[in-house]
Protein backbone atom coordinates (compact mmCIF):
# COMPACT_ATOMS: atom_id res chain seq x y z
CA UNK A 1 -8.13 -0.96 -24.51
CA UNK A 2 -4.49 -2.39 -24.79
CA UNK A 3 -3.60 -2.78 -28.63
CA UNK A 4 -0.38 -4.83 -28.67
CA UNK A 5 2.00 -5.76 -25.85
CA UNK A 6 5.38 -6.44 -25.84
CA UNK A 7 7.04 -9.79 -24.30
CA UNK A 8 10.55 -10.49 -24.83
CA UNK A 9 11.18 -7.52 -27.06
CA UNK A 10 8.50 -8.40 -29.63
CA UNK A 11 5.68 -6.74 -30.20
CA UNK A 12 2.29 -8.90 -30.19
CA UNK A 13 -0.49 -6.77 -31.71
CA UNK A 14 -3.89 -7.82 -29.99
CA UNK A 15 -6.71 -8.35 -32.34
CA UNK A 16 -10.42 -8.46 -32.29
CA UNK A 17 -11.38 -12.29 -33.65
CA UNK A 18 -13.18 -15.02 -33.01
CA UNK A 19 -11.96 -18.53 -33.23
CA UNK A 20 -13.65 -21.39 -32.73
CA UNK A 21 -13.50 -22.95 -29.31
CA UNK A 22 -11.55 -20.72 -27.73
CA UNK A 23 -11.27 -17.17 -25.66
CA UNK A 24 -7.95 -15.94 -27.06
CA UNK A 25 -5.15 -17.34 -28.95
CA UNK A 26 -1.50 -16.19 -29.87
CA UNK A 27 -0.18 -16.67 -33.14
CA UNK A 28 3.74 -17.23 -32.84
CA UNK A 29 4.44 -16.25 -36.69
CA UNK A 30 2.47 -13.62 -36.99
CA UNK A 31 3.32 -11.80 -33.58
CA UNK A 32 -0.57 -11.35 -32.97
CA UNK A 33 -3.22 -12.35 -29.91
CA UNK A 34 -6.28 -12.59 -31.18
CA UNK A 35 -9.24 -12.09 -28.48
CA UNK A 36 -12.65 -12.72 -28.74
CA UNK A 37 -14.65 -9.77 -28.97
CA UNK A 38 -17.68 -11.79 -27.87
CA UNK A 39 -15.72 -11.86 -24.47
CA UNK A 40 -16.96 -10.15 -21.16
CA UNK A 41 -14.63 -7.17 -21.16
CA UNK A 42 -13.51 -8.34 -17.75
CA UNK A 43 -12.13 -11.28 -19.40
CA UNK A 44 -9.98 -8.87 -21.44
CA UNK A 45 -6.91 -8.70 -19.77
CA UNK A 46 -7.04 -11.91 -17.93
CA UNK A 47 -6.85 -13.75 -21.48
CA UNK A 48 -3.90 -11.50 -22.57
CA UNK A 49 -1.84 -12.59 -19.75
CA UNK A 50 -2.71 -16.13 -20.37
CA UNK A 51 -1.34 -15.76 -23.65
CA UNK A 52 1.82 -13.83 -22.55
CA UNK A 53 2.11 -16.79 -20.17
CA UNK A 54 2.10 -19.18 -23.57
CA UNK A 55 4.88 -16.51 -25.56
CA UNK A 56 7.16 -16.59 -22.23
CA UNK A 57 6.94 -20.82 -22.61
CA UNK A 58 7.31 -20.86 -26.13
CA UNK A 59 10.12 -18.44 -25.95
CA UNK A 60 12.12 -20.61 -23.23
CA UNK A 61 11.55 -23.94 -25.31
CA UNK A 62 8.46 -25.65 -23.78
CA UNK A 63 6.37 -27.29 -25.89
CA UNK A 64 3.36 -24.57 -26.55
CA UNK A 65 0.06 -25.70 -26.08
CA UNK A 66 0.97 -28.89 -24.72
CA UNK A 67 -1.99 -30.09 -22.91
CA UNK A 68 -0.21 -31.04 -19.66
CA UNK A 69 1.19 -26.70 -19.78
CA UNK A 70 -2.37 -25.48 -20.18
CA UNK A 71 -3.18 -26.24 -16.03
CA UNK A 72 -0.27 -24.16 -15.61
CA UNK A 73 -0.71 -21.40 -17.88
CA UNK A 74 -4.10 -21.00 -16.31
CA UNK A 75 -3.08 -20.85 -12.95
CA UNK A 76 -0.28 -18.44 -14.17
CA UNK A 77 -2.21 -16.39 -16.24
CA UNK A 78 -5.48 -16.17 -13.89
CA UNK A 79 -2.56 -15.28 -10.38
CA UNK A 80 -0.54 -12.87 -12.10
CA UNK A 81 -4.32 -11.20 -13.31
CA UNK A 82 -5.47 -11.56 -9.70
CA UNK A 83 -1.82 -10.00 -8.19
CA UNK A 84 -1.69 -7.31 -10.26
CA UNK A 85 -5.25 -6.01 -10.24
CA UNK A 86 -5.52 -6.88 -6.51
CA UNK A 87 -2.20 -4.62 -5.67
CA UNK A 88 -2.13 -1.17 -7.59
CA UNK A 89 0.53 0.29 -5.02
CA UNK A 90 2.87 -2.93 -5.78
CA UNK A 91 2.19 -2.15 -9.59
CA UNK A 92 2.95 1.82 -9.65
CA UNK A 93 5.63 1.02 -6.81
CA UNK A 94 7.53 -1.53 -9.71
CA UNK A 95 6.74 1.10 -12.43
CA UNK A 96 8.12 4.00 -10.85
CA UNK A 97 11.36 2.26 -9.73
CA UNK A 98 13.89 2.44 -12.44
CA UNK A 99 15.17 -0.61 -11.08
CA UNK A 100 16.15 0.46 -7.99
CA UNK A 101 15.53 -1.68 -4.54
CA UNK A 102 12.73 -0.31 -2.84
């Protein structure tokens, strides 16, 4: 599995840990995701990408963890899981590109 991902230019390092109450959590300062190991694995990468979603907000100034943003970031986080498992040829299309127009 995935060890760390990198959003915005920084590095998050994903970690095994459980925390109380919820599936996976980012930790701004520390440039970590930690993920439940108790988790279905399918739940792996879903819960990463909600938590990218939460970096890209904090990064742009929302208000993390707002309570109002969390219907948001699970829509975001559960469609952009969906899209990209749901469209490998779109995925290796946009990794092959070099930025080109298709």
């Amino acid at each position: 599995m995935v060890d760390s991902v990198v959003v915005n230019s920084i590095r998050y390092d994903i970690i095994a840990s459980y925390i109380e109450g919820y599936m996976a959590m980012v930790d701004h300062q520390k440039c970590t995701i930690a993920n439940n190991p108790n988790n279905h694995p399918q739940l792996f990468y879903s819960d990463i990408l909600h938590e990218v979603v939460h970096i890209i907000l904090q990064h742009c100034g929302f208000i993390d963890h707002h309570p109002k943003h969390e219907k948001y970031v699970v829509a975001l986080g559960y469609g952009l899981y969906d899209f990209l498992k749901n469209n490998p040829a779109f995925v290796k299309e946009l990794l092959e590109s070099k930025g080109e127009e298709p």
